[in-house]
Protein backbone atom coordinates (compact mmCIF):
# COMPACT_ATOMS: atom_id res chain seq x y z
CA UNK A 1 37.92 -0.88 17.74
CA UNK A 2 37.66 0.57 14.29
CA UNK A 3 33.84 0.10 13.36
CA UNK A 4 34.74 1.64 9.56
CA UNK A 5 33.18 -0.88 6.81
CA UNK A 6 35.79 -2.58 4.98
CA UNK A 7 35.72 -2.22 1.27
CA UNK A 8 36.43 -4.89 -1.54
CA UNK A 9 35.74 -5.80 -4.59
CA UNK A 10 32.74 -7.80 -4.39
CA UNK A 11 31.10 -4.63 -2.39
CA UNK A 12 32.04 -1.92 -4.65
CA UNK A 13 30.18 -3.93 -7.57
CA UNK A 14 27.27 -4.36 -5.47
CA UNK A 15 27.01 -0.72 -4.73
CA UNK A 16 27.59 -0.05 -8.52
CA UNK A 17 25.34 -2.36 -9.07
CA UNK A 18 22.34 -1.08 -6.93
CA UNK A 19 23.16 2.58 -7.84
CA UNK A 20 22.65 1.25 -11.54
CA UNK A 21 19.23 -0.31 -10.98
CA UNK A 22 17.98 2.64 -8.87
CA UNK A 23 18.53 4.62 -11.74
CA UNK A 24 17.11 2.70 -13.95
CA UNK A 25 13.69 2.55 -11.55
CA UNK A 26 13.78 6.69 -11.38
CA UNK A 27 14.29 7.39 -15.04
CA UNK A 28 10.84 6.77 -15.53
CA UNK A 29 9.26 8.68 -12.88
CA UNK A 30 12.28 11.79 -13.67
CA UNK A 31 10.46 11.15 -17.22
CA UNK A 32 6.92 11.98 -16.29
CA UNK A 33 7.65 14.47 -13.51
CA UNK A 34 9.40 16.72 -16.65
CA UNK A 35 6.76 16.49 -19.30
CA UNK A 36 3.90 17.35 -16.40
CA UNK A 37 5.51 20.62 -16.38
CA UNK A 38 5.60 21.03 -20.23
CA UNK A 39 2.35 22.50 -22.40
CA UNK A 40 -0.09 19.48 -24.22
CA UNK A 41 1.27 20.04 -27.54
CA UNK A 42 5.27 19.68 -26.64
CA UNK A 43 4.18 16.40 -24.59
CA UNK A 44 2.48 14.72 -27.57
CA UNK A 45 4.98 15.95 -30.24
CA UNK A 46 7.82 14.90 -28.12
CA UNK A 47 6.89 12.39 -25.67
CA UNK A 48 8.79 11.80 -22.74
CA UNK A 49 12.37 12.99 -22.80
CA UNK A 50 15.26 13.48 -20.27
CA UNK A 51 16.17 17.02 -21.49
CA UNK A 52 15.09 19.72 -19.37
CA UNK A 53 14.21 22.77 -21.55
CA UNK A 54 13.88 25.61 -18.45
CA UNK A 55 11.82 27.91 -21.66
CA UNK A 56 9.03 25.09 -21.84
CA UNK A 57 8.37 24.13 -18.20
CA UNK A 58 4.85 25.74 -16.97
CA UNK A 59 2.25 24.88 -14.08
CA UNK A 60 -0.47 24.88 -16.82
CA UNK A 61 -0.78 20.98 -16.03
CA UNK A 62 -1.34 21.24 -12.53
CA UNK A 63 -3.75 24.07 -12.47
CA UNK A 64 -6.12 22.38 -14.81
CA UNK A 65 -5.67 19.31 -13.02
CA UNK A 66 -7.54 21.22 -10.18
CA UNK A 67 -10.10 23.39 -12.02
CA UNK A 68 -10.93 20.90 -14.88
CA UNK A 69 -14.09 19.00 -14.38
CA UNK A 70 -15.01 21.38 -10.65
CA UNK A 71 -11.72 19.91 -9.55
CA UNK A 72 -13.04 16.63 -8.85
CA UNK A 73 -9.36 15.65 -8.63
CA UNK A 74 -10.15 16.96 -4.59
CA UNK A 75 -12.54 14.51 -4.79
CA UNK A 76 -10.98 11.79 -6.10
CA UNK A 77 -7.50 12.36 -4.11
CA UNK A 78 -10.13 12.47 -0.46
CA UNK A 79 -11.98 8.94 -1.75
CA UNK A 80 -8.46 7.07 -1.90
CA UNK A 81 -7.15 9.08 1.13
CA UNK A 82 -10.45 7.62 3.24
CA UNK A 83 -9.96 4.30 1.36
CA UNK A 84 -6.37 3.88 2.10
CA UNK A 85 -6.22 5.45 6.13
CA UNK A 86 -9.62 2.88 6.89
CA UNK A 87 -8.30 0.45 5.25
CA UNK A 88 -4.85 0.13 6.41
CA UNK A 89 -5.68 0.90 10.27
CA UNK A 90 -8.90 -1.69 10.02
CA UNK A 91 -5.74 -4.67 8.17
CA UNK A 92 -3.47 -3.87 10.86
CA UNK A 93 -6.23 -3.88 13.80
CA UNK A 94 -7.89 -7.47 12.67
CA UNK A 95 -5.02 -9.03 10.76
CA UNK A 96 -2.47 -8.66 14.10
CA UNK A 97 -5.15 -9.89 16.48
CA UNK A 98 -5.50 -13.12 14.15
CA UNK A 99 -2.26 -13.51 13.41
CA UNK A 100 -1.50 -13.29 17.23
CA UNK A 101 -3.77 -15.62 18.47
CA UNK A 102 -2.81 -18.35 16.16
CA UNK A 103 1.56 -17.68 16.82
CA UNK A 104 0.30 -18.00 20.80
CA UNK A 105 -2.74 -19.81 21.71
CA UNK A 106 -3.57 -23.44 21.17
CA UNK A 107 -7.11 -24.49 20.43
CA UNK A 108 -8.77 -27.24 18.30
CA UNK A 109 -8.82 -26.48 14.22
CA UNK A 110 -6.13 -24.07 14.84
CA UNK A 111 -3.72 -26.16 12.03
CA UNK A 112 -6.96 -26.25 9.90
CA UNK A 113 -7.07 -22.59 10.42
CA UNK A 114 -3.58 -21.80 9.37
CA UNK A 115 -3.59 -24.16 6.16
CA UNK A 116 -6.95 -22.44 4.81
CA UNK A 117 -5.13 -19.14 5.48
CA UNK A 118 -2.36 -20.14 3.16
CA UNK A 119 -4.90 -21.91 0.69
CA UNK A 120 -6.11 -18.00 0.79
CA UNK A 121 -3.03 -16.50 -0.09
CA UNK A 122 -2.96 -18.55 -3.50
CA UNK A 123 -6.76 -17.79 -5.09
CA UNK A 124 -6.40 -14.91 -6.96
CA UNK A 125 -8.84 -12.25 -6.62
CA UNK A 126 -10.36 -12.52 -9.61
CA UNK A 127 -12.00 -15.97 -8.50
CA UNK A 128 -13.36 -14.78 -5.71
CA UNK A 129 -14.72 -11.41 -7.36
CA UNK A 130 -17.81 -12.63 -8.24
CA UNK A 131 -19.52 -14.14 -4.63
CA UNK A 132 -17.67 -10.57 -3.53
CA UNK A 133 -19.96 -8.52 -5.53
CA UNK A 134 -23.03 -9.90 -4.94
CA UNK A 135 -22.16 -10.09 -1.02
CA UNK A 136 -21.42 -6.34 -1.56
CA UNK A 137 -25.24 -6.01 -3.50
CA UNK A 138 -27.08 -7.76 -0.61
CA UNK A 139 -25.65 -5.31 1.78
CA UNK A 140 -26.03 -2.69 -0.28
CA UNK A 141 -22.16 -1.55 -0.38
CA UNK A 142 -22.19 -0.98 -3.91
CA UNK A 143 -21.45 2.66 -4.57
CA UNK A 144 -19.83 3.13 -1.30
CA UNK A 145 -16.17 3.92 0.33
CA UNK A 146 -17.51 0.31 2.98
CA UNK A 147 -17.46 -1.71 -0.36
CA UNK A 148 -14.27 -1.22 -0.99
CA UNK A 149 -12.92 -1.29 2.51
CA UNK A 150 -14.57 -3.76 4.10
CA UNK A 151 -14.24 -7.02 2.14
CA UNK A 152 -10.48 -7.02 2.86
CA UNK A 153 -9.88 -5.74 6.21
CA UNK A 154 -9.03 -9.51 7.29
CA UNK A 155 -6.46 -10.29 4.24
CA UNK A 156 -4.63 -13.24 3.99
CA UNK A 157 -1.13 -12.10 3.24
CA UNK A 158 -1.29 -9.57 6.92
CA UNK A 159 -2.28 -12.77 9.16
CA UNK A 160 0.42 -15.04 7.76
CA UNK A 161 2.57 -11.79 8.17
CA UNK A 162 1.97 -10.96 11.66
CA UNK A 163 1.46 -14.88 12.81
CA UNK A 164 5.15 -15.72 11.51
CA UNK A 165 6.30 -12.23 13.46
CA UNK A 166 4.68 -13.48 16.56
CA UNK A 167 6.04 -16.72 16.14
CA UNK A 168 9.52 -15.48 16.69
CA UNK A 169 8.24 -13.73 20.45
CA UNK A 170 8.61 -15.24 23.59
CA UNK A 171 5.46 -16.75 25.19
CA UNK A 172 7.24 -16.20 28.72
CA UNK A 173 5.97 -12.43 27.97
CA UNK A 174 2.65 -14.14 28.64
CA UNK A 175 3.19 -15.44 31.73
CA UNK A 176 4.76 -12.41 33.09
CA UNK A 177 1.79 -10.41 31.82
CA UNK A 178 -0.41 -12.59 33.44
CA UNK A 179 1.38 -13.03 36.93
CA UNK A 180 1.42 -8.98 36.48
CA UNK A 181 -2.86 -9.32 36.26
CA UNK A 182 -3.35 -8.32 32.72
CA UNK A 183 -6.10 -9.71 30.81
CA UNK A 184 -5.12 -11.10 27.78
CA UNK A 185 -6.25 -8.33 25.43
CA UNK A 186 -3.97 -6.13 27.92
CA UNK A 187 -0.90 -8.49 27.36
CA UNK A 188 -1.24 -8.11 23.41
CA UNK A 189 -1.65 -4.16 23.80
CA UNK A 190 1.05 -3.66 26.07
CA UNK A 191 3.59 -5.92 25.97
CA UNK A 192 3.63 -7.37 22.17
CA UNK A 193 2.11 -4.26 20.13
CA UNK A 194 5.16 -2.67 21.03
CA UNK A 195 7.50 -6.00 20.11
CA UNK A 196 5.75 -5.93 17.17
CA UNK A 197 6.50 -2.50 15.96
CA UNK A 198 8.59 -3.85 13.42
CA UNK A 199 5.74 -5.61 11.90
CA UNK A 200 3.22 -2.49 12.02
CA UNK A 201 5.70 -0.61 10.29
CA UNK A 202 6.44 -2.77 7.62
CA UNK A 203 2.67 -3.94 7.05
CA UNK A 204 1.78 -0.56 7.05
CA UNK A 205 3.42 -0.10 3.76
CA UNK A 206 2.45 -2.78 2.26
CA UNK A 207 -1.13 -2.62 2.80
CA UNK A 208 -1.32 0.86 2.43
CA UNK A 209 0.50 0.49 -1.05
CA UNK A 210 -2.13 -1.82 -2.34
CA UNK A 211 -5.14 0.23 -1.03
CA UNK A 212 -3.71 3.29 -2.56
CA UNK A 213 -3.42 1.44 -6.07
CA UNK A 214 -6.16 -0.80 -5.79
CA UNK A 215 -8.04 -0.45 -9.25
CA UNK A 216 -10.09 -3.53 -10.21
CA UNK A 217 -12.14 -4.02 -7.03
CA UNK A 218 -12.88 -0.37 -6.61
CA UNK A 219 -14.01 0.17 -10.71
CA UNK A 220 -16.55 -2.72 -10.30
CA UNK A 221 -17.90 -1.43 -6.30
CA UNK A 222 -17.98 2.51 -7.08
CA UNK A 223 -20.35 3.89 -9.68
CA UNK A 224 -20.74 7.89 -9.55
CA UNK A 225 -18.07 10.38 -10.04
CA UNK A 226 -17.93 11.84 -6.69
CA UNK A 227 -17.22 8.10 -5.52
CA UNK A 228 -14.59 7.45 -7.86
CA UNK A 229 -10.64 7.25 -6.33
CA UNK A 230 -7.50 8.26 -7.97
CA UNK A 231 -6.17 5.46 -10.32
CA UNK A 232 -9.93 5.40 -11.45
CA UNK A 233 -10.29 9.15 -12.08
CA UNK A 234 -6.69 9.32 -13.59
CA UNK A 235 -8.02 6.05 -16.07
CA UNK A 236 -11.15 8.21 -16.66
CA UNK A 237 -8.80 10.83 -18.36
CA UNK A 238 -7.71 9.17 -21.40
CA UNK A 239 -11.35 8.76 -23.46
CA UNK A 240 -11.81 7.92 -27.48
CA UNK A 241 -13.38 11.54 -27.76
CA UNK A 242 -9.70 12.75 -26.47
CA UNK A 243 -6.64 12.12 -23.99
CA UNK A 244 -5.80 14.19 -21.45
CA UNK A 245 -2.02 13.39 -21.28
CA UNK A 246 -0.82 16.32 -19.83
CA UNK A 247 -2.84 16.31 -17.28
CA UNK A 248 -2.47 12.61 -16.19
CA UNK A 249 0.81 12.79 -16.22
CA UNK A 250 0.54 15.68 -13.46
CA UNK A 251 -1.79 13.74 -11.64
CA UNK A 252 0.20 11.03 -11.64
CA UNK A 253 3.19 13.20 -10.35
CA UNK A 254 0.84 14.14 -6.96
CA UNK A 255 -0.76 10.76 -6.76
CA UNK A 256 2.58 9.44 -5.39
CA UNK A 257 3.83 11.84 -2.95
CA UNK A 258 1.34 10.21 -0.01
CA UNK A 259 2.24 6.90 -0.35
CA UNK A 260 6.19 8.38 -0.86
CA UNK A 261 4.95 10.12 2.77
CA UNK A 262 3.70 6.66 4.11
CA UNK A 263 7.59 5.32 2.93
CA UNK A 264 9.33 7.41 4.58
CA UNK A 265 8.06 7.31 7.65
CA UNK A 266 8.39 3.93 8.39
CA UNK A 267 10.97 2.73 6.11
CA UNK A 268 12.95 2.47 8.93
CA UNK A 269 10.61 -0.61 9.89
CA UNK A 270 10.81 -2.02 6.95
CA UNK A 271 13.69 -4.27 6.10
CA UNK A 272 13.68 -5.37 9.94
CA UNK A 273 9.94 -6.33 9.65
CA UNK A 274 10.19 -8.16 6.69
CA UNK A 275 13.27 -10.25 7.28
CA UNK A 276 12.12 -11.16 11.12
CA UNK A 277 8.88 -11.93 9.58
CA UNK A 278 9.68 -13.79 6.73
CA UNK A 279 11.97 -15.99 8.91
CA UNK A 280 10.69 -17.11 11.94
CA UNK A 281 7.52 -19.60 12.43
């Protein structure tokens, strides 16, 4: 049986067409990546451009990205790394057990449980900032990596997530598990953790997307310098005594490659978790 695609019409101009808008989403990034390697003056006088001039590039940019300041960009770049790692591992831990327990056990409020999830989903966080912060003060959080982490280790968005996911599993698995003499935290680590790869995978770049570029929550929680993460610190470069442009730019350039890491490694999840979890319920 010949297993070859077939082409036509209709698929070539969908190829064109996402070959098209992929370039369109790098140019920028191809952009920025070039003028971090050229000197301050060149990047002021001649902005971003797609012409690579081999005589101007130089690692200038970088290097006083890291000595600048007693290279608090370490500091900043281990802040968001702590932030992001925490973060991520405490969503998926607490968000799958929730989301779990209301695809496969039935108790009373569990409906009214679901519906104030999704009520959640649509407050902004901007309405809720306020109660937030003064939760953080009378535990003391402010200044800390905890006050960033902890209010949002239980999201919304992760529990809808991995309760559709679950959803779409067989509760039969259940009843096997239990026949077998597993307790019930043994028949969610052994026999659906591993259905729900899928899910993990795909929630793991979502969340740890937004942890890595959180910036409004973490500017009002963290105080000090040393506490600072990276979209702060980067922010903290462009002043009214002087911009740093050069040297954001670079930073910018390095800030991606973990999350890039992060992508790559479970993109493979991805698609799969999404479309099984946006589906079934």
């Amino acid at each position: 049986m010949d297993n070859k695609p077939s082409w036509n019409v209709s698929s070539v101009l969908m190829v064109v067409l996402f070959i098209v808008v992929a370039i369109l989403v790098l140019l920028p990034f191809y952009a920025i990546t070039l003028a971090s390697f050229k000197p301050a003056n060149m990047v002021i006088s001649q902005g971003l451009t797609f012409r690579i001039q081999p005589e101007l590039l130089t690692l200038e940019n970088y290097t006083s990205l890291f000595t600048k300041s007693a290279g608090t960009y370490f500091t900043w770049f281990r802040n968001s790394i702590i932030i992001t790692v925490l973060g991520t591992v405490a969503s998926l831990f607490f968000s799958s057990l929730v989301g779990y327990g209301l695809a496969m056990y039935n108790f009373r409020f569990k409906n009214v449980v679901f519906t104030m999830i999704l009520l959640m989903m649509m407050v902004p966080l901007e309405i809720i900032m306020l109660p937030l912060y003064k939760l953080m003060i009378s535990f003391k959080m402010i200044n800390t990596l905890w006050g960033v982490i902890i209010p949002f280790v239980v999201a919304p968005l992760p529990v809808f997530f991995f309760r559709q996911y679950a959803s779409g599993l067989s509760k039969e698995f259940m009843d096997a598990g239990r026949i077998d003499g597993c307790t019930e935290y043994g028949i969610f680590y052994r026999i659906f953790v591993p259905l729900m790869v899928p899910a993990f995978g795909a929630m793991t770049i979502l969340q740890a997307l937004g942890n890595w570029n959180n910036f409004l929550w973490p500017t009002l929680v963290l105080r000090t310098k040393e506490m600072i993460t990276i979209p702060i610190g980067l922010s903290s470069l462009i002043t009214p005594y002087g911009n740093n442009y050069q040297i954001l730019l670079a930073g910018c350039v390095l800030a991606v490659l973990p999350i890039l890491i992060v992508f790559i490694f479970f993109q493979r999840y991805f698609i799969s978790g999404l479309t099984v979890g946006g589906v079934k319920g």
